[in-house]
Protein backbone atom coordinates (compact mmCIF):
# COMPACT_ATOMS: atom_id res chain seq x y z
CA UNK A 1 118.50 160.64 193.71
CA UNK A 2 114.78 159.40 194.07
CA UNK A 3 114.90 157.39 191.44
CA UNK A 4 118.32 156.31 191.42
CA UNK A 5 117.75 154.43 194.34
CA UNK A 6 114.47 152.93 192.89
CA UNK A 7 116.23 152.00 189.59
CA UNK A 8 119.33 150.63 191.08
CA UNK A 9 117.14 148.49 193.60
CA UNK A 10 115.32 147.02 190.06
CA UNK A 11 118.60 146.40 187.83
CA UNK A 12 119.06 143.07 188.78
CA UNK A 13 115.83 141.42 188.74
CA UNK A 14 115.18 143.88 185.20
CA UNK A 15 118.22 142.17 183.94
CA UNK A 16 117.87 138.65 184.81
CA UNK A 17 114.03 139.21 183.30
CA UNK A 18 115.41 140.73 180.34
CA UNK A 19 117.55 137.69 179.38
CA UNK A 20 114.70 134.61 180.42
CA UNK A 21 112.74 136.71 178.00
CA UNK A 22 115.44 137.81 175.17
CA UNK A 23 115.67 134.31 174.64
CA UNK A 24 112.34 133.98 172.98
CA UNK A 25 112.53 137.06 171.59
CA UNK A 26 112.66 136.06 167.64
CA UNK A 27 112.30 137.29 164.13
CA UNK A 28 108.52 136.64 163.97
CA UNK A 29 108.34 139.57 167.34
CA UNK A 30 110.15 141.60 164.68
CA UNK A 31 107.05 141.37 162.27
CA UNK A 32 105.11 143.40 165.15
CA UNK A 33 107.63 146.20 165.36
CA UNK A 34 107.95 146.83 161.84
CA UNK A 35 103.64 147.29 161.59
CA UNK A 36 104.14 149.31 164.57
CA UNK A 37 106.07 151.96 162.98
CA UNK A 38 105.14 151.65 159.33
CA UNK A 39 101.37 152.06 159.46
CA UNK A 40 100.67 154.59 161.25
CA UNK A 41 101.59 157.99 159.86
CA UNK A 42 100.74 157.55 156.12
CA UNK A 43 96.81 156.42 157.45
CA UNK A 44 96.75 159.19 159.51
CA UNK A 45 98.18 162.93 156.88
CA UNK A 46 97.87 161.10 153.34
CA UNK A 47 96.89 164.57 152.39
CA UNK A 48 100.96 165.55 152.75
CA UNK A 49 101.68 163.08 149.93
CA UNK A 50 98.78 163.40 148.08
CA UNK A 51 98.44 167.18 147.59
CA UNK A 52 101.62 166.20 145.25
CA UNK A 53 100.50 163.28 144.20
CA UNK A 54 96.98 163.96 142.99
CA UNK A 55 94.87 161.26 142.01
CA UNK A 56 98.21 159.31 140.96
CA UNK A 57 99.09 158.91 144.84
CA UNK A 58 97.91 155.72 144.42
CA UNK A 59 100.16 154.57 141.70
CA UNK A 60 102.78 156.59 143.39
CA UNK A 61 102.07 154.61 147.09
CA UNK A 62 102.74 151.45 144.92
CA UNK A 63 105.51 152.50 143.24
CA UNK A 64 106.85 153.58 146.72
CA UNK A 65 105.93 150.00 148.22
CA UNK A 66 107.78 147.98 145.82
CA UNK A 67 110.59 150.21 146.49
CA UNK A 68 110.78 149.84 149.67
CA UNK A 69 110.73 146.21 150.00
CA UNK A 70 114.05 145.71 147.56
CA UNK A 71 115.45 148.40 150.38
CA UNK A 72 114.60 146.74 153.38
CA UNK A 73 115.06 143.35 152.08
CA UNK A 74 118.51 144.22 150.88
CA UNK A 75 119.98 145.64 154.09
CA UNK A 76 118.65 143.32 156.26
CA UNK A 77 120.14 140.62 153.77
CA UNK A 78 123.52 141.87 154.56
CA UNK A 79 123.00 141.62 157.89
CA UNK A 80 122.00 138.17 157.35
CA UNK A 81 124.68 137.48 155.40
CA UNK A 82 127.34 138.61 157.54
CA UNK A 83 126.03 137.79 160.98
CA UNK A 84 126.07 141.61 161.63
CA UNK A 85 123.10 142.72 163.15
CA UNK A 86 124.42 145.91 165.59
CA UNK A 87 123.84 149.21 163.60
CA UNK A 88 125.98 150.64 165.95
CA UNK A 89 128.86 148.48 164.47
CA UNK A 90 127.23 148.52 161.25
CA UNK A 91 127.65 152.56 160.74
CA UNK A 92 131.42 152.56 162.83
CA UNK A 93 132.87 149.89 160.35
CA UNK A 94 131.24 152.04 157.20
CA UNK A 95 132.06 155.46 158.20
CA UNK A 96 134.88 155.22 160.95
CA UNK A 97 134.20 155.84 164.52
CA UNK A 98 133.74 159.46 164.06
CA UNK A 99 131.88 160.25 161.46
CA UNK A 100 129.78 157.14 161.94
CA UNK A 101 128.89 158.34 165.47
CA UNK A 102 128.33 161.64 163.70
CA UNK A 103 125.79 160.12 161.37
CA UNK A 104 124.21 158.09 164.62
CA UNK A 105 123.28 161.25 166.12
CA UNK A 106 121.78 162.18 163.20
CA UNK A 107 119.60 158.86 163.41
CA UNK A 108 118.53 159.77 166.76
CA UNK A 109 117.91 163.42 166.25
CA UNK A 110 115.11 162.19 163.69
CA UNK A 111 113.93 159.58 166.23
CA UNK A 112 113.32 162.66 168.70
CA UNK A 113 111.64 164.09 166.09
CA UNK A 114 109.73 160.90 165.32
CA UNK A 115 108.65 161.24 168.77
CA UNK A 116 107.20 164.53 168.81
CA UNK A 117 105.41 163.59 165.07
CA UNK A 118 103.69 160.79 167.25
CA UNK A 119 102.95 162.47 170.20
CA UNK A 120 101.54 166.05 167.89
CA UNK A 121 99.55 163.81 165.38
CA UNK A 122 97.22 161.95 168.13
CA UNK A 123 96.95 165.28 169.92
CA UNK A 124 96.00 167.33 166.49
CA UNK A 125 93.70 164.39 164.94
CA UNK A 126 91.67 163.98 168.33
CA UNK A 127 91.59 167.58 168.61
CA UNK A 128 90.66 168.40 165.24
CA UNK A 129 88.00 166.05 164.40
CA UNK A 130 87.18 164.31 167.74
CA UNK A 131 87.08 166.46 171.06
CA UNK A 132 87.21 169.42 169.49
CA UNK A 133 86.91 171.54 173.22
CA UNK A 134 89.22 169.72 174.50
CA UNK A 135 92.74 171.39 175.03
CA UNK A 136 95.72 170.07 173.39
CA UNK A 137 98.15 170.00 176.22
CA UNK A 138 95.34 167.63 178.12
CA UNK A 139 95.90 165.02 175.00
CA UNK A 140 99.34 165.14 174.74
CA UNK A 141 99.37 165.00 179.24
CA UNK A 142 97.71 161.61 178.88
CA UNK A 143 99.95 160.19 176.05
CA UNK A 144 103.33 160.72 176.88
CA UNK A 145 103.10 159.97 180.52
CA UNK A 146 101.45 157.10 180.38
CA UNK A 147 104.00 155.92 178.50
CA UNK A 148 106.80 156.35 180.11
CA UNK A 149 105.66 153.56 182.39
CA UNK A 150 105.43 151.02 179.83
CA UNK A 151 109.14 152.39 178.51
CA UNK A 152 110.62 151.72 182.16
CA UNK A 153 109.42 147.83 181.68
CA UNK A 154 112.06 147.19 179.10
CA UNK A 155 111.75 145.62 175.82
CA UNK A 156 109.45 142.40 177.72
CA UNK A 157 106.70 145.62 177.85
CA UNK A 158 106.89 147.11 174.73
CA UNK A 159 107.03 143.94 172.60
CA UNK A 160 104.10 142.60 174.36
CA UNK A 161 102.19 146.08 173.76
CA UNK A 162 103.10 146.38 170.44
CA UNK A 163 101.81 142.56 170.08
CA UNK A 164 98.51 143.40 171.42
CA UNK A 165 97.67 146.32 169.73
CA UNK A 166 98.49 146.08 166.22
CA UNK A 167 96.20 142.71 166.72
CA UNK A 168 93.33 145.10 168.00
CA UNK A 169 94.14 147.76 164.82
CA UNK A 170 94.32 145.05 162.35
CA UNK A 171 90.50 143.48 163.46
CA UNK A 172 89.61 147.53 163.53
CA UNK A 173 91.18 147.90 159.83
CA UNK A 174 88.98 144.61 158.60
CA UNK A 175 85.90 145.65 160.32
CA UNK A 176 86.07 149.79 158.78
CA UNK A 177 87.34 148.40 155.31
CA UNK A 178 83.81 146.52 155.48
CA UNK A 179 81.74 149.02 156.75
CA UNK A 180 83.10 151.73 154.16
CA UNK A 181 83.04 149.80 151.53
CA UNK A 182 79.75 150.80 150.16
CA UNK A 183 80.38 154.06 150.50
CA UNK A 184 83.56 153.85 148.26
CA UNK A 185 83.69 154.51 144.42
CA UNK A 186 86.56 153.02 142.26
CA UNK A 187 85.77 155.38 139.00
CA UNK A 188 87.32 157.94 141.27
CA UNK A 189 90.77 156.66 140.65
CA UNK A 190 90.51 157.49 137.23
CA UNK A 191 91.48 158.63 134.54
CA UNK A 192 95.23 158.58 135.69
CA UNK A 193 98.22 160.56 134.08
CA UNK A 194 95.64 162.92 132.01
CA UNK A 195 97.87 165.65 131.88
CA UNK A 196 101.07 163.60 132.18
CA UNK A 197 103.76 162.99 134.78
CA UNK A 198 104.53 165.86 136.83
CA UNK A 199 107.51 166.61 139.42
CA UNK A 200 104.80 166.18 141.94
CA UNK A 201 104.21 162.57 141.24
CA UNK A 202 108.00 162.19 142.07
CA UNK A 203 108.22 164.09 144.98
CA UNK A 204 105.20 161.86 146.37
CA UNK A 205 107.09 158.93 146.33
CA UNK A 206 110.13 160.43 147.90
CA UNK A 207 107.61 161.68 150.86
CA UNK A 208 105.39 157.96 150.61
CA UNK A 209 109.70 156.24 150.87
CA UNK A 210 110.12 158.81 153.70
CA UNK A 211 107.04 157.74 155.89
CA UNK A 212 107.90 154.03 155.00
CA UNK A 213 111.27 154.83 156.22
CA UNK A 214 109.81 154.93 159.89
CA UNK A 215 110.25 151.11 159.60
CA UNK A 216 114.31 151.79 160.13
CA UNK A 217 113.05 152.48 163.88
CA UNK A 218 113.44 148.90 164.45
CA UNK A 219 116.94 148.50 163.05
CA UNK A 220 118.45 148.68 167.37
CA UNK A 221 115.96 146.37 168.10
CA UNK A 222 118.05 143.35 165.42
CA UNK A 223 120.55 143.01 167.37
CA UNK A 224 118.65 141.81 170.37
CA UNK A 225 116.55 139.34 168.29
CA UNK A 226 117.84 135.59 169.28
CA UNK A 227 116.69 133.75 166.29
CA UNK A 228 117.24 135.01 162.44
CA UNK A 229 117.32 131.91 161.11
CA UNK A 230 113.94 133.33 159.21
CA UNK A 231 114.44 136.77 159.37
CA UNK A 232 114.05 137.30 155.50
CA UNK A 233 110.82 135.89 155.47
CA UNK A 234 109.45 137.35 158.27
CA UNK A 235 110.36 140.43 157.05
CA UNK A 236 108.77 139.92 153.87
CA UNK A 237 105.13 139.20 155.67
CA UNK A 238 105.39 142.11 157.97
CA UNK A 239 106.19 144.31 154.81
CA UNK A 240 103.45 143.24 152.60
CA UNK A 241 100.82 143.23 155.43
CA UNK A 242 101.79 147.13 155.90
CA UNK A 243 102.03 147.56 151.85
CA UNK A 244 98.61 145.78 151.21
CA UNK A 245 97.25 148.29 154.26
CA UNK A 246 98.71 151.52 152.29
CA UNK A 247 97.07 151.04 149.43
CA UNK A 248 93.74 150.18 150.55
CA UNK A 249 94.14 153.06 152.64
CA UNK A 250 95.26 155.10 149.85
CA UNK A 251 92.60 154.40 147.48
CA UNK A 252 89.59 154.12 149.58
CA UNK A 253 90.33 157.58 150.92
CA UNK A 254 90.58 158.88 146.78
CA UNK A 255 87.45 156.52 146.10
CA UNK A 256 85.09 158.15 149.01
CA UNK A 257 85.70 161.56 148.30
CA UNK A 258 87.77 161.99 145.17
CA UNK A 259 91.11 163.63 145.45
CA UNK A 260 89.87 167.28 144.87
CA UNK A 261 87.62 166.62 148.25
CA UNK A 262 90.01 164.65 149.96
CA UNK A 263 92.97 167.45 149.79
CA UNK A 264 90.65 170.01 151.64
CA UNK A 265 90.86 167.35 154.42
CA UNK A 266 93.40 167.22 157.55
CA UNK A 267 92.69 163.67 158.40
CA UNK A 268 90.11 162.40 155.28
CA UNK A 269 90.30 158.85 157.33
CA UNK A 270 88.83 160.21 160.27
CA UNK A 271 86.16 161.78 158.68
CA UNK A 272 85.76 158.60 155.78
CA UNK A 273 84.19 156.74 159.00
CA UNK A 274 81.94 159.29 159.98
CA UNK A 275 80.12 158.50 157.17
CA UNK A 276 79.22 155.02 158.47
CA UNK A 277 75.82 154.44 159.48
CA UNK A 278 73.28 151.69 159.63
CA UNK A 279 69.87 151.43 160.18
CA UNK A 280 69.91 155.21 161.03
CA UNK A 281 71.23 154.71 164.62
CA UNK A 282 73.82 152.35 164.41
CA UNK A 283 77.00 154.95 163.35
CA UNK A 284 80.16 153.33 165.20
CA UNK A 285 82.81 153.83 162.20
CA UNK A 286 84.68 156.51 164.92
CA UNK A 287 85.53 153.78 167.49
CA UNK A 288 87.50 151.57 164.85
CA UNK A 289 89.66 154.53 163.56
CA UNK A 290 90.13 156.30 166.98
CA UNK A 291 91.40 153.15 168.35
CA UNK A 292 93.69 153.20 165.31
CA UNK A 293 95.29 156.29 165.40
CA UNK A 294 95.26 156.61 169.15
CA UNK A 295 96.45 152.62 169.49
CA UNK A 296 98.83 153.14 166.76
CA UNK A 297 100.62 156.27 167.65
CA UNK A 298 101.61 154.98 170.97
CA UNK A 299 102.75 151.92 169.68
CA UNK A 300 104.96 154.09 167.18
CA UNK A 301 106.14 155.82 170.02
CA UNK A 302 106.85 153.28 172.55
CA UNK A 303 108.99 151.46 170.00
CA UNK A 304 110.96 154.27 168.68
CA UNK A 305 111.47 155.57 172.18
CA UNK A 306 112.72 152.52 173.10
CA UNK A 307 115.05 152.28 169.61
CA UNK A 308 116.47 155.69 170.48
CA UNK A 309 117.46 153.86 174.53
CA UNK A 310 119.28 150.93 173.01
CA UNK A 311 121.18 153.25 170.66
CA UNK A 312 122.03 155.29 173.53
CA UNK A 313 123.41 152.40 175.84
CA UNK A 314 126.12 151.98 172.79
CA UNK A 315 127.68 155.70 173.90
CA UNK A 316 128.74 155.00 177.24
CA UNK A 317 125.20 155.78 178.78
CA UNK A 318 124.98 153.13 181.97
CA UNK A 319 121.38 151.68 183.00
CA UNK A 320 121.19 153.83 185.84
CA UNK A 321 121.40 157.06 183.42
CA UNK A 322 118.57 156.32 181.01
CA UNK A 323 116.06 156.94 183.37
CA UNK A 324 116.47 160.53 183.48
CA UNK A 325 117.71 160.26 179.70
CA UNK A 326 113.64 158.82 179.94
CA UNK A 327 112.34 161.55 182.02
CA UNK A 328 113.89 164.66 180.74
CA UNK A 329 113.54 163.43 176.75
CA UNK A 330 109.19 163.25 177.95
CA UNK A 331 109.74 166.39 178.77
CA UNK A 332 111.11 168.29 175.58
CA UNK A 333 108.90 165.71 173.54
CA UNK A 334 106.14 167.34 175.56
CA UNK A 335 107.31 170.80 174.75
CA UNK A 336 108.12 170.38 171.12
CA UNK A 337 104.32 168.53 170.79
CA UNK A 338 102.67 171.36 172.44
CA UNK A 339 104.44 174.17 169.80
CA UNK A 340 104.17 172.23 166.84
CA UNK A 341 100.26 171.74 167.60
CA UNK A 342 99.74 175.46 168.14
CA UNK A 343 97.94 175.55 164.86
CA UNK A 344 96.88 173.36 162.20
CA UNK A 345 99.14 174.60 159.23
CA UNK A 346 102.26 174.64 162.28
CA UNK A 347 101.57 170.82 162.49
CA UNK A 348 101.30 170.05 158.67
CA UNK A 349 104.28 172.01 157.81
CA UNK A 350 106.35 169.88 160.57
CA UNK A 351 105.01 166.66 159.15
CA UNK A 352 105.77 167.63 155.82
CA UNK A 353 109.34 168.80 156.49
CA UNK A 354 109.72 165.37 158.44
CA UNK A 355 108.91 163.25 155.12
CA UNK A 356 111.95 164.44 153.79
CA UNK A 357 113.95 164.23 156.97
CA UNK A 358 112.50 160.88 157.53
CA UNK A 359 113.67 160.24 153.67
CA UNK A 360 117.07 160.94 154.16
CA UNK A 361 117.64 159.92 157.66
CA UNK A 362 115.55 156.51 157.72
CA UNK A 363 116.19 155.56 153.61
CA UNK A 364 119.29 157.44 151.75
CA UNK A 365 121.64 157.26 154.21
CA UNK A 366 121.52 154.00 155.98
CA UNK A 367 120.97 152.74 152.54
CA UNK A 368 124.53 154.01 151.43
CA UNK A 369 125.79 152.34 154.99
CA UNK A 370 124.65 149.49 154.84
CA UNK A 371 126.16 149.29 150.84
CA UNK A 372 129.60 150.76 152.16
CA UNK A 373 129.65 147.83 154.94
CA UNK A 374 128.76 145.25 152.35
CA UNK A 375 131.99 146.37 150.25
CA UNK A 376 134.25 146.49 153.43
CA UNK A 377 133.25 143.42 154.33
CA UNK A 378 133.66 141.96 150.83
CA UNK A 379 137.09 143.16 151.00
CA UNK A 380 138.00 141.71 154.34
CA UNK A 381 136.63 138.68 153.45
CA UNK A 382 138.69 138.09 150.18
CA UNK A 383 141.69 139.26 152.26
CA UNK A 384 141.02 136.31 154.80
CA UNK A 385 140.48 134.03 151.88
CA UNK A 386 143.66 134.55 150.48
């Protein structure tokens, strides 16, 4: 009742806020978001893809890139080209209301899960390779709570977050690609495809397309974006900024350690900048990548937490309701977090599973929805025409 009271006293001023701001709120924000979710994870585990992969992951994260921007490109071309850009509407008028509501669920089941990836991955990595006597449920205290404050600001808060910090990440990514590079050796790459093309190359790049696929976090926040005149484009920079970052990523990890090396490896990034170290004393490499994990897995989950509240206002939930929809989803992030971080192989087993639930979730399917609403729409639009 508390906070009911508190929230209610807030909704006007939130809203009048929300719509000074909404109306700057354009496609070149959008280029934020999408870093924000589609860095993160594949920087942090490459070793899920690349235990498949081998020392092809590299080919395979390319293969994988180009893929991905024909996919994104395409669907948010149709929302271009038919002024649609609600994916609430988007899945009703391609599956019905039923089963696209159905389907939505669906979408924000593997947001939840999203959540608890983010939330599990900081706690593991700091834990594993960090503060090693530090307790897990202290990590994941001081990452989801802090964040529900920033989620209560509203979109003004989380785009100016997100803004922020993938600025600070991206300086941090320049800086450690510099101060590894002598450490890095590109004969390690090679030779490639010596015993052929295996299934596991394959299923690489359907994991690699299913951790790219965390960019289709930022499909609820379209609809609130003012100005698409330019959407295309900007969507085309924010993609190739994260594909460029992949496979740099990707291949300096193979070309520090080799793959062999780098598969016996949790988090090979991590441990790729403890080898940084300059005139004996001078070994900082840690404070780049912490700040790029930690940085980057909130942003990840401020912006799919907030995706998951904007899908949720389209199902009847009022204003007033999402703050305990807030409160109480903290709380069984929290939970799930804390079990899948019991133990090392618990966490890797959930982030592999979650490749392929990210792959069908976040890629397959609103890939074929976003193709059945481009034929429906076809159709109406040749019925109107004649």
């Amino acid at each position: 009742m508390f906070f009911e009271i508190i929230y209610n006293q807030r909704d006007d001023e939130n809203i009048k806020v929300m719509e000074d701001v909404m109306d700057k709120f354009t496609s070149k924000h959008y280029i934020f978001l999408i870093q924000a979710t589609g860095i993160v994870s594949m920087k942090t585990y490459p070793i899920v893809f690349m235990k498949n992969g081998g020392r092809e992951s590299w080919i395979a994260v390319i293969i994988a890139s180009i893929l991905v921007i024909g996919i994104y490109i395409y669907m948010i071309g149709i929302c271009k080209k038919y002024q649609c850009y609600d994916i609430y509407n988007i899945y009703k008028v391609a599956l019905g209301d039923t089963l696209g509501k159905i389907v939505l669920f669906l979408f924000i089941a593997t947001l939840l899960m999203t959540l608890i990836e983010s939330a599990g991955a900081e706690a593991g990595a700091m834990h594993t390779n960090m503060l090693i006597e530090t307790p897990i449920w202290y990590f994941l205290l001081f990452f989801v709570v802090p964040s529900i404050y920033i989620i209560r600001k509203d979109i003004v808060a989380i785009v100016t977050v997100v803004m922020i910090g993938i600025v600070c990440i991206m300086l941090a990514g320049i800086n450690l690609s510099i101060l590894t590079a002598r450490y890095k050796h590109p004969e390690l790459l090679f030779p490639v495809f010596s015993h052929g093309i295996d299934k596991g190359f394959f299923i690489a790049i359907i994991q690699l397309l299913g951790l790219y696929g965390s960019m289709t976090i930022t499909f609820p926040y379209l609809n609130t974006i003012k100005d698409t005149r330019k959407i295309i484009r900007d969507l085309s920079i924010a993609l190739l900024i994260v594909i460029q970052m992949q496979i740099i990523s990707s291949t300096g990890v193979i070309m520090t350690f080799g793959i062999d090396f780098a598969n016996t490896m949790s988090y090979p990034k991590l441990l790729q900048t403890q080898q940084v170290s300059y005139f004996r004393f001078l070994e900082f490499g840690e404070l780049y990548v912490m700040l790029q994990i930690v940085g980057g897995w909130i942003l990840k989950y401020l912006v799919t937490f907030y995706g998951m509240l904007l899908l949720l206002k389209n199902f009847n939930f009022k204003r007033k309701h999402l703050i305990y929809i807030t409160y109480s989803t903290s709380v069984l992030v929290y939970a799930g977090a804390y079990m899948t971080t019991k133990s090392s192989e618990r966490l890797f087993a959930f982030f592999n599973m979650y490749t392929y639930i990210s792959f069908m979730n976040f890629i397959v399917i609103p890939l074929v929805v976003f193709i059945i609403f481009a034929m429906k729409m076809k159709k109406l639009k040749l019925a109107d025409n004649s």
